[in-house]
Protein backbone atom coordinates (compact mmCIF):
# COMPACT_ATOMS: atom_id res chain seq x y z
CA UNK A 1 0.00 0.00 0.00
CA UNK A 2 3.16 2.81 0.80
CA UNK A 3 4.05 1.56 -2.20
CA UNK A 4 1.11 2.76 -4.06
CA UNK A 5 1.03 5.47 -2.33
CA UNK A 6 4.67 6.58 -3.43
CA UNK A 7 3.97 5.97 -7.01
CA UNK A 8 0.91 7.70 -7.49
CA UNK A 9 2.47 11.38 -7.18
CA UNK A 10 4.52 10.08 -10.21
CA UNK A 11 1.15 9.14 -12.24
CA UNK A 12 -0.07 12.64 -11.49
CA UNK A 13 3.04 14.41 -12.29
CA UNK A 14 3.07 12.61 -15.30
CA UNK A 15 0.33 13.55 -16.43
CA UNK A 16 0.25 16.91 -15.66
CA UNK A 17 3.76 17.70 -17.49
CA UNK A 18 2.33 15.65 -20.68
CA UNK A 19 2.03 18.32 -23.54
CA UNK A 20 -0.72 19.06 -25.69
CA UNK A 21 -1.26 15.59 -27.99
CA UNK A 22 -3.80 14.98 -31.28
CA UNK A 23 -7.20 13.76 -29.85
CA UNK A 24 -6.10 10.73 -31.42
CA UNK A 25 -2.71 10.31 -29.32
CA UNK A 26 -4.69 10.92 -26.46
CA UNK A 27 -6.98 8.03 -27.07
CA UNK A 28 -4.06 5.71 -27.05
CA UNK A 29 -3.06 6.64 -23.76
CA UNK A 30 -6.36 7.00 -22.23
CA UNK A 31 -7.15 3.21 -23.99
CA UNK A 32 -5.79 1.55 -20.08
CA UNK A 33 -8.54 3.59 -18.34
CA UNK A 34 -11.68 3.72 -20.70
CA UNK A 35 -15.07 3.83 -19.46
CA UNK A 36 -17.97 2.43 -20.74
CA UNK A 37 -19.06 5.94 -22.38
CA UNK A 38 -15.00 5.86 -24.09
CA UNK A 39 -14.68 4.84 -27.73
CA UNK A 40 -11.60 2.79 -28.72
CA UNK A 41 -9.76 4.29 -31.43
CA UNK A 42 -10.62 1.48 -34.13
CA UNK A 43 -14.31 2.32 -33.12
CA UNK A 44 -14.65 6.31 -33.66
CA UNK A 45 -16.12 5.91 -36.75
CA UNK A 46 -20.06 5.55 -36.56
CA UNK A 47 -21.30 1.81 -36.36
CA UNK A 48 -23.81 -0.25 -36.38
CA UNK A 49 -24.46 -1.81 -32.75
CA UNK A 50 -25.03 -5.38 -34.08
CA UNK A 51 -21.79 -5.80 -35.57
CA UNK A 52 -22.64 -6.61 -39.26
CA UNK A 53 -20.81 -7.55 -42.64
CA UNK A 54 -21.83 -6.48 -46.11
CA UNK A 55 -21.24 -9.67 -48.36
CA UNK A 56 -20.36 -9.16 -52.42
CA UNK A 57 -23.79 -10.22 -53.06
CA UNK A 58 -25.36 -7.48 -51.32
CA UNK A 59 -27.26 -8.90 -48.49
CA UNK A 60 -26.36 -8.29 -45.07
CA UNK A 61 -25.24 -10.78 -43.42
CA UNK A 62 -24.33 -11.23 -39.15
CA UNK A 63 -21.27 -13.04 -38.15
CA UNK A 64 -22.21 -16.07 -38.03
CA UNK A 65 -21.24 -19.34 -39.23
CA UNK A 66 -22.86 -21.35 -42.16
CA UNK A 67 -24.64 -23.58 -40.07
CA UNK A 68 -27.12 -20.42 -38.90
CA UNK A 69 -26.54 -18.37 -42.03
CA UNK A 70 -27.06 -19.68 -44.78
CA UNK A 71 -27.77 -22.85 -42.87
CA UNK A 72 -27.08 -26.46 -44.44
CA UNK A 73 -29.75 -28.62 -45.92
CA UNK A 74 -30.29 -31.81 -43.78
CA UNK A 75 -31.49 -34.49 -46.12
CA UNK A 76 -32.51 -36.83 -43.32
CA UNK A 77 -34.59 -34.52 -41.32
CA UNK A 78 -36.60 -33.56 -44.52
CA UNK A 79 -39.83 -35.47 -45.91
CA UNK A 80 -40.27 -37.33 -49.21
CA UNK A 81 -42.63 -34.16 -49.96
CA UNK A 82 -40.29 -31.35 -48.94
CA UNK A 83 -37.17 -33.38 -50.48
CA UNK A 84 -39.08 -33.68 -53.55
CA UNK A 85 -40.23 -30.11 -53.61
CA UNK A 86 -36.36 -29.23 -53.09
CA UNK A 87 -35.59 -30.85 -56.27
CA UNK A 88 -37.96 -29.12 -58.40
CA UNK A 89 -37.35 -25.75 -57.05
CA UNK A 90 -33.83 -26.86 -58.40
CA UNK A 91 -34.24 -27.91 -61.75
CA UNK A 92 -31.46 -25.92 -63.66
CA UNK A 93 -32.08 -27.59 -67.34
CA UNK A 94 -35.31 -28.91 -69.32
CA UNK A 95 -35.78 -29.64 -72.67
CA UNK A 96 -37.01 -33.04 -74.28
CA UNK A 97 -36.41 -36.22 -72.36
CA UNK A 98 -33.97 -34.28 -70.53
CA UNK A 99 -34.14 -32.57 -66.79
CA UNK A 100 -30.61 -31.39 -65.00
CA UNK A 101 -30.88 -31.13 -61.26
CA UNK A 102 -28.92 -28.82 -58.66
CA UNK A 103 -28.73 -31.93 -56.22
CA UNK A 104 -27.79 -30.94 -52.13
CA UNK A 105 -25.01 -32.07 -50.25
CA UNK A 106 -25.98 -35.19 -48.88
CA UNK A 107 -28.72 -36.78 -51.14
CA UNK A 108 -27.13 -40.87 -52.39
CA UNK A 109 -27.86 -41.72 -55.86
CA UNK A 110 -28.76 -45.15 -54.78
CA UNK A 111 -29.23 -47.42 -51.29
CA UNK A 112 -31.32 -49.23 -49.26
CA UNK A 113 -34.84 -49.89 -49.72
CA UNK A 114 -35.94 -47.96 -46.76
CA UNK A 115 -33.90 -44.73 -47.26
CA UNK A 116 -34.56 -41.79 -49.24
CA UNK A 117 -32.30 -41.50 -52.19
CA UNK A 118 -33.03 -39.66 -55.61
CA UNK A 119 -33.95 -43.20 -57.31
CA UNK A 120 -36.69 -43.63 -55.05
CA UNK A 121 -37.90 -39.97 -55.69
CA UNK A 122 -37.83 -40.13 -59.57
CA UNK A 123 -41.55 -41.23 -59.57
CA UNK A 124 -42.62 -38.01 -57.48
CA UNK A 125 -40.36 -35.65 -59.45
CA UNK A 126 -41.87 -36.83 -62.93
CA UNK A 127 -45.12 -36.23 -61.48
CA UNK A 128 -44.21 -32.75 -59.69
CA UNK A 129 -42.27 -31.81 -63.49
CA UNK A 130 -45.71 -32.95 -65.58
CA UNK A 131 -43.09 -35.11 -67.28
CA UNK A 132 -44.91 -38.54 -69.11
CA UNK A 133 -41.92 -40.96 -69.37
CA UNK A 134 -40.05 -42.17 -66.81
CA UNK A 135 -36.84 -40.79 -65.41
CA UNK A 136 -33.71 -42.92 -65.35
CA UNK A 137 -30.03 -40.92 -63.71
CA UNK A 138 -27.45 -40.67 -66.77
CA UNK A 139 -25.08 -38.35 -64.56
CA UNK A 140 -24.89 -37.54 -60.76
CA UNK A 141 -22.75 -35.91 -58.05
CA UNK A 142 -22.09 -38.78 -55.62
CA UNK A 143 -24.13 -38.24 -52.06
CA UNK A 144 -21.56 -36.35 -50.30
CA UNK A 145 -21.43 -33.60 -52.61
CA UNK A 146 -23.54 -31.31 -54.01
CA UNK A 147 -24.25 -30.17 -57.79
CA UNK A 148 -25.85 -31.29 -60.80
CA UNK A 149 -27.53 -34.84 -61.72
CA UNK A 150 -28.47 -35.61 -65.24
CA UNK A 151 -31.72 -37.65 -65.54
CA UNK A 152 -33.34 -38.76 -69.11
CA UNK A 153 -36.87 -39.98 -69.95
CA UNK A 154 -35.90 -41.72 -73.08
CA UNK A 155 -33.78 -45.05 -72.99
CA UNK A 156 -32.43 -44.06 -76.97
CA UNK A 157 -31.40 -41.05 -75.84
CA UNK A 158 -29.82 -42.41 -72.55
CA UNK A 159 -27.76 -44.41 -74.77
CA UNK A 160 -26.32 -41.99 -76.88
CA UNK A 161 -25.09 -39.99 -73.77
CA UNK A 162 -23.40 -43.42 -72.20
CA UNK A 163 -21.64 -43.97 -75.28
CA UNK A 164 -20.30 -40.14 -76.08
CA UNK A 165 -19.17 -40.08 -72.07
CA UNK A 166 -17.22 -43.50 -73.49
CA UNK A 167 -15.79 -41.84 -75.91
CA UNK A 168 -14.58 -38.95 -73.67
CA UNK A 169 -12.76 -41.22 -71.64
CA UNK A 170 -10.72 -43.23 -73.94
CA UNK A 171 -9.85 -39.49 -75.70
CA UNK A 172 -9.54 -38.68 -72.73
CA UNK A 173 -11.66 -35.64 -72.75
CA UNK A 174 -12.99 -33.86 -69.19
CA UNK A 175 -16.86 -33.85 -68.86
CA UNK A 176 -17.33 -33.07 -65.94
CA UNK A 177 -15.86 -30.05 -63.63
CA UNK A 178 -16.00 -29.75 -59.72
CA UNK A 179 -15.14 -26.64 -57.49
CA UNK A 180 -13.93 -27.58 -54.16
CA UNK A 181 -12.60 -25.80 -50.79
CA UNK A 182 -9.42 -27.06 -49.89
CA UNK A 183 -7.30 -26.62 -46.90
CA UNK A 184 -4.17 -26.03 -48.07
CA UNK A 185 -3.21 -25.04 -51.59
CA UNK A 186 -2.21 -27.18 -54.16
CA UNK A 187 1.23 -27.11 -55.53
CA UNK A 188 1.90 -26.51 -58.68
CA UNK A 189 -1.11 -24.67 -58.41
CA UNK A 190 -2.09 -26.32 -61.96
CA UNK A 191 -1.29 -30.29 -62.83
CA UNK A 192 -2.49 -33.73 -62.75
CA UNK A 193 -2.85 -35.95 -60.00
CA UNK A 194 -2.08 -39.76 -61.23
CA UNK A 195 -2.41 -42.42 -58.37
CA UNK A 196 -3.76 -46.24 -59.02
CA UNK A 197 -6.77 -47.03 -56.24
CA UNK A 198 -8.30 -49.56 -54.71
CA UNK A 199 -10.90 -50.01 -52.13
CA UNK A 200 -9.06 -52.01 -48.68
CA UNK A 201 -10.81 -53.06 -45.67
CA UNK A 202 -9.34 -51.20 -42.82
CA UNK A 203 -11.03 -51.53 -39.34
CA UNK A 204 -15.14 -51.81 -39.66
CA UNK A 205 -14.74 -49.55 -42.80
CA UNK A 206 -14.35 -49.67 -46.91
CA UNK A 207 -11.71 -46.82 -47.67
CA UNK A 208 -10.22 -45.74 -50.93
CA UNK A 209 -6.35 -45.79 -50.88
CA UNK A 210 -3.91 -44.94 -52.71
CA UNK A 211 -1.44 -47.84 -54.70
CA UNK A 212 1.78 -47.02 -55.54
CA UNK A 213 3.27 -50.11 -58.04
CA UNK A 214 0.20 -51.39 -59.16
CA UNK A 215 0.92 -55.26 -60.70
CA UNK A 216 -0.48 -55.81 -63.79
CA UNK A 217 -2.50 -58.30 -62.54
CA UNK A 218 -4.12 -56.48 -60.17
CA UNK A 219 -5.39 -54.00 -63.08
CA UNK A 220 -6.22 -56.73 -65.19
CA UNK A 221 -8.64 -58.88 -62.21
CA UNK A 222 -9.80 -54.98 -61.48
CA UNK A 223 -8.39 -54.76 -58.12
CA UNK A 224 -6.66 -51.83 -58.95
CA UNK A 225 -7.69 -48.81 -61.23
CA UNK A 226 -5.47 -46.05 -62.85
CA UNK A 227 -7.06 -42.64 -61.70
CA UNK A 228 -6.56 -39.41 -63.17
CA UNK A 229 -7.08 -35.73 -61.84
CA UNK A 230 -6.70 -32.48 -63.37
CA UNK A 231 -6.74 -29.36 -61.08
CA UNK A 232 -6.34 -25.71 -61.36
CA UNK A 233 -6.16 -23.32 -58.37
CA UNK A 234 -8.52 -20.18 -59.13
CA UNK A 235 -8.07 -18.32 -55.77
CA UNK A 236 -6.06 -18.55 -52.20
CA UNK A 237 -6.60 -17.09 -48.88
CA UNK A 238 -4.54 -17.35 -45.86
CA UNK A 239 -3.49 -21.12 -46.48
CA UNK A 240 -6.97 -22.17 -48.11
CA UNK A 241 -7.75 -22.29 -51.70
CA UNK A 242 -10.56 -22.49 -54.44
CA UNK A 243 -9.80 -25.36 -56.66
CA UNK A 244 -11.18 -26.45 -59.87
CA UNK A 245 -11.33 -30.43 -60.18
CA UNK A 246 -11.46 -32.29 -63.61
CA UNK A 247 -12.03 -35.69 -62.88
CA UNK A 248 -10.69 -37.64 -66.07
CA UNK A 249 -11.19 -41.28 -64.73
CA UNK A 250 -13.93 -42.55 -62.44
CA UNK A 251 -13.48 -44.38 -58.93
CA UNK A 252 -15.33 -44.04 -55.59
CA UNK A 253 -13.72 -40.81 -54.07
CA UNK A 254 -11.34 -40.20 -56.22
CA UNK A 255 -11.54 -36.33 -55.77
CA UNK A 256 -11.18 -36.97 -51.97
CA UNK A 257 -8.53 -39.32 -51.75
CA UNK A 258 -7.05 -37.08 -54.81
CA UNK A 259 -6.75 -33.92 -53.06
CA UNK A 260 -4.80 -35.71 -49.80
CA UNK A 261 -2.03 -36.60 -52.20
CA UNK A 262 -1.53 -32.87 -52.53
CA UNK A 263 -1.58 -32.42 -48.98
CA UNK A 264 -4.63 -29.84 -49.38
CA UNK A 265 -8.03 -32.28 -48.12
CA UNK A 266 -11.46 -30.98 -49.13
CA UNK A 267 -12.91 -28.80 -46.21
CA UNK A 268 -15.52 -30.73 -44.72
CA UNK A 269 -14.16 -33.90 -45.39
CA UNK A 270 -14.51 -36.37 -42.40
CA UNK A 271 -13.11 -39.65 -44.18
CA UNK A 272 -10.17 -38.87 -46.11
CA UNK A 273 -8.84 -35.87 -44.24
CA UNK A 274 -6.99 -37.59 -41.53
CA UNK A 275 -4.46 -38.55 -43.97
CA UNK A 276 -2.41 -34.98 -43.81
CA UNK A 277 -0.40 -34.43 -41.05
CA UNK A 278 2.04 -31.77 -39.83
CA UNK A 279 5.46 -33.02 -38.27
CA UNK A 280 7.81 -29.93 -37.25
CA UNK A 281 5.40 -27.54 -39.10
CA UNK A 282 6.12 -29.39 -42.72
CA UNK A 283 3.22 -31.42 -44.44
CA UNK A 284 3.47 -35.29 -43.85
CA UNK A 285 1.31 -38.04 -45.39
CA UNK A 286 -0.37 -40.04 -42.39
CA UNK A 287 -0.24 -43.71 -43.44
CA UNK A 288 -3.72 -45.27 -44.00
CA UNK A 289 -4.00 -47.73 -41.63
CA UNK A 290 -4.24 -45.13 -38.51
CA UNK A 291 -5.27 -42.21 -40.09
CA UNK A 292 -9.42 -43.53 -39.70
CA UNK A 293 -12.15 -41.53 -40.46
CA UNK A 294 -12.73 -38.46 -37.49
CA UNK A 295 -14.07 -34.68 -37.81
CA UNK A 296 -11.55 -33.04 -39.53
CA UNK A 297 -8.99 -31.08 -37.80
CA UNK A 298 -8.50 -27.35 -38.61
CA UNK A 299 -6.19 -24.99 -37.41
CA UNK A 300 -7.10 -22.31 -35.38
CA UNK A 301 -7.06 -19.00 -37.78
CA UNK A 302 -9.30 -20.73 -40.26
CA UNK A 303 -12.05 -22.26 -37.51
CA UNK A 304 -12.23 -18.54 -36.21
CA UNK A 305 -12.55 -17.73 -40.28
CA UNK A 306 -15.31 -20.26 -40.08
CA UNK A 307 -16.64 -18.56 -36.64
CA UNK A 308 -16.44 -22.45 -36.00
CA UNK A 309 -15.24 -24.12 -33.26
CA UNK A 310 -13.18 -27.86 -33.49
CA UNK A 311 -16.36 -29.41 -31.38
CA UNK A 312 -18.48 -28.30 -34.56
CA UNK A 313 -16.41 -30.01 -37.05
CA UNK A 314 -18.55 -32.80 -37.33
CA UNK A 315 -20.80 -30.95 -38.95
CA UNK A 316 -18.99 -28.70 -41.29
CA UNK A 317 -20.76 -30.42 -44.73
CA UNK A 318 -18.15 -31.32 -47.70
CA UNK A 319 -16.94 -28.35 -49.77
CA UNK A 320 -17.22 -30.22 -52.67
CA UNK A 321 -19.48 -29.12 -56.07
CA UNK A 322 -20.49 -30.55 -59.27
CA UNK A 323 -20.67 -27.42 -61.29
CA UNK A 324 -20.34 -28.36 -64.73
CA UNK A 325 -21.49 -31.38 -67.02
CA UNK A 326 -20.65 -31.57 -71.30
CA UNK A 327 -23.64 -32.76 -72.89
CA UNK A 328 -24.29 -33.84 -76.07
CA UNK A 329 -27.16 -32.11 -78.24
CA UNK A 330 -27.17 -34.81 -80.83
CA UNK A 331 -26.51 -38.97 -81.52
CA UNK A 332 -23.11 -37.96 -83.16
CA UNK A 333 -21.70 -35.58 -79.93
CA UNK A 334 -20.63 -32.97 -82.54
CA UNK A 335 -23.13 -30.20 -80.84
CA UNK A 336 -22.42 -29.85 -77.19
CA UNK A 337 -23.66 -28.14 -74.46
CA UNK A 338 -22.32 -27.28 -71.06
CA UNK A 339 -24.94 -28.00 -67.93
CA UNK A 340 -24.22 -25.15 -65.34
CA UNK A 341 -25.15 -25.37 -61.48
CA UNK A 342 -24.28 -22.18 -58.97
CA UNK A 343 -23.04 -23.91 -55.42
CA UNK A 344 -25.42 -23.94 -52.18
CA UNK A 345 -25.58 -21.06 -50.53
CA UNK A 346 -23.02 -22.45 -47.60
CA UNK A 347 -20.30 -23.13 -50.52
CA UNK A 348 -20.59 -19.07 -51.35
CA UNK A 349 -20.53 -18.16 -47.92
CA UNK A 350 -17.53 -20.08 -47.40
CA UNK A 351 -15.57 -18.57 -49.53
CA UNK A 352 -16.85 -15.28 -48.46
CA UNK A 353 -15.73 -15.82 -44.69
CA UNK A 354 -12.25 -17.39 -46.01
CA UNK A 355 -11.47 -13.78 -47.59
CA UNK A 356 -11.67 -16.31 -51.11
CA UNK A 357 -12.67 -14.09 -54.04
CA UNK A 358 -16.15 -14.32 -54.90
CA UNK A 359 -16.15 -13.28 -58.62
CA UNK A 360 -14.05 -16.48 -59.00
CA UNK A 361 -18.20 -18.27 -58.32
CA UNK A 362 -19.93 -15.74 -60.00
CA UNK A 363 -18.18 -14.79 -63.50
CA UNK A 364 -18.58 -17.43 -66.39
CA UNK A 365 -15.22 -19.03 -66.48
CA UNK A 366 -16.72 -21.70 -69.49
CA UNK A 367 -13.83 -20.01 -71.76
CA UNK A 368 -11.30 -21.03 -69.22
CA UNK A 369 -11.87 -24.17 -68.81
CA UNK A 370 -10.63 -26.67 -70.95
CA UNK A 371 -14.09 -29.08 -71.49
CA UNK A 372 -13.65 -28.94 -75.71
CA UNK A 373 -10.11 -29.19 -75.75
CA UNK A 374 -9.26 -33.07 -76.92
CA UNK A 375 -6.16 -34.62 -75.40
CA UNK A 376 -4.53 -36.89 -78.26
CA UNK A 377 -1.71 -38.13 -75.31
CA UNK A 378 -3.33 -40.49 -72.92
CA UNK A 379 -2.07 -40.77 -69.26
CA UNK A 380 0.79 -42.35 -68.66
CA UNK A 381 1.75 -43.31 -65.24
């Protein structure tokens, strides 16, 4: 207490011998003793009392994370009728036998009898569309990610697409292109990603993993497949990135299991993602048989980018987007047209939160990607 005492004639003297400062110097040294009628000096200028952000597509939006705003469509908790409803709202493409669906995140293809999957909607949607002929899927967005499925009322013309999307492979030619959210960025930030797969039995669970000397008898009994990637990194953020995904080959997860090899996994992704590591701050590949499916782990700076916190990771959905499908306008795939499907609200807001570029989602980048251009080299690996 003396002590106090002693040093508070110093304060005062102090104080009194400071000269004439800015208002704004002032603030800095008044910023130990403000009351609750003081301003900080970040906060002089007028604003709002419910702190607010202004997003690039002109809504206002609170800080808040995706899961309030925009919120994420939860497929289970939805009936047949409001499921079904969803899907017409998002019809993106009509026009003869055809209908092109913006699909959401979490909606299988396929399964068992007593879920909910597109299949065992198609009767409903042809009804809800006014459509006479039966709807078979041509083209889809596997369940954990969202975009655009291609459906087709007419068996003839079902065929004709199989057989051009045949074609495009053995060119090879890319049909279809994703846009993902990685964490981590890709280097080169434009390549190929070559890597046999195969589908191993690890624990209770069927993973994808990667196979580094595939024999040739393993290819040839179809226990291993030769994948194919092609990538191209269209913005990057404080150590995330927005990445454009040409599959050229098709296997279960390819994409996912894909984007490990590059030590950048899809945000959101809950299976694969264990697989990249950090030892001594450098990037390490976790091997597969401990690095088992958990909520993905994110570093600090980009949960509080996500206003997120690691006990919410389980349900951060899969940044992961079908956004472009070739189609073929005739039997001879010599007129082609390009299926487009914006990402789910969440996706934009992602990348609005991760300080990503949003006119990267919004321009028309069909000039820049490389969906006509016919490869005469085929992979090598």
């Amino acid at each position: 207490m003396n002590l106090l005492c002693r040093l508070f004639p110093v304060v005062s003297r102090s104080w009194l011998a400071m000269p004439e400062l800015p208002s704004h110097t002032v603030s800095g040294y008044l910023a130990s003793v403000r009351t609750k009628n003081t301003l900080a000096r970040y906060r002089t200028r007028q604003q709002p009392k419910d702190q607010e952000i202004r997003s690039s597509f002109g809504a206002r939006q609170e800080r808040v994370s995706i899961l309030r705003d925009p919120g994420v469509v939860t497929v289970g908790k939805l009936t047949r009728e409001k499921l079904c409803e969803l899907l017409v709202q998002s019809v993106v493409y009509m026009k003869g036998p055809l209908v092109a669906i913006n699909k959401p995140q979490g909606l299988s293809i396929a399964g068992k009898q007593e879920e909910v999957t597109l299949l065992s909607l198609l009767y409903e949607l042809r009804e809800s569309l006014g459509l006479s002929h039966e709807l078979h899927v041509v083209k889809a967005a596997p369940k954990e990610s969202s975009g655009l499925v291609l459906l087709s009322g007419c068996h003839t013309t079902t065929k004709h697409m199989e057989e051009f999307y045949a074609r495009c492979r053995k060119t090879p030619m890319p049909v279809a292109t994703y846009w993902a959210v990685t964490v981590g960025v890709p280097d080169p930030p434009e390549g190929e990603i070559k890597m046999a797969l195969k589908v191993e039995r690890i624990g209770d669970t069927d993973l994808v993993v990667p196979v580094m000397d595939p024999s040739k008898g393993s290819l040839e009994r179809r226990e291993v497949k030769k994948t194919e990637t092609r990538y191209e990194v269209l913005d990057v953020a404080d150590g995330c990135a927005l990445v454009q995904l040409q599959p050229m080959s098709i296997f279960q997860a390819q994409i996912l299991v894909h984007a490990t090899l590059k030590f950048c996994p899809v945000l959101g992704d809950h299976i694969y993602s264990a697989r990249v590591g950090k030892l001594l701050g450098e990037d390490i590949y976790v091997p597969v048989d401990i690095a088992l499916p958990q909520a993905q782990l994110l570093e600090d700076k980009i949960l509080r980018r996500m206003l997120f916190t690691q006990q919410q990771m389980h349900r951060m959905p899969l940044h992961l987007h079908l956004h472009q499908l070739l189609m073929p306008c005739d039997s001879a795939g010599q007129d082609l047209h390009l299926l487009t499907a914006p990402p789910p609200p969440f996706f934009l807001r992602t990348i609005q939160l991760l300080g990503l570029d949003t006119t990267k989602v919004q321009q028309d980048r069909t000039k820049d990607i490389p969906l006509f251009r016919t490869a005469a080299k085929k992979p090598s690996y």
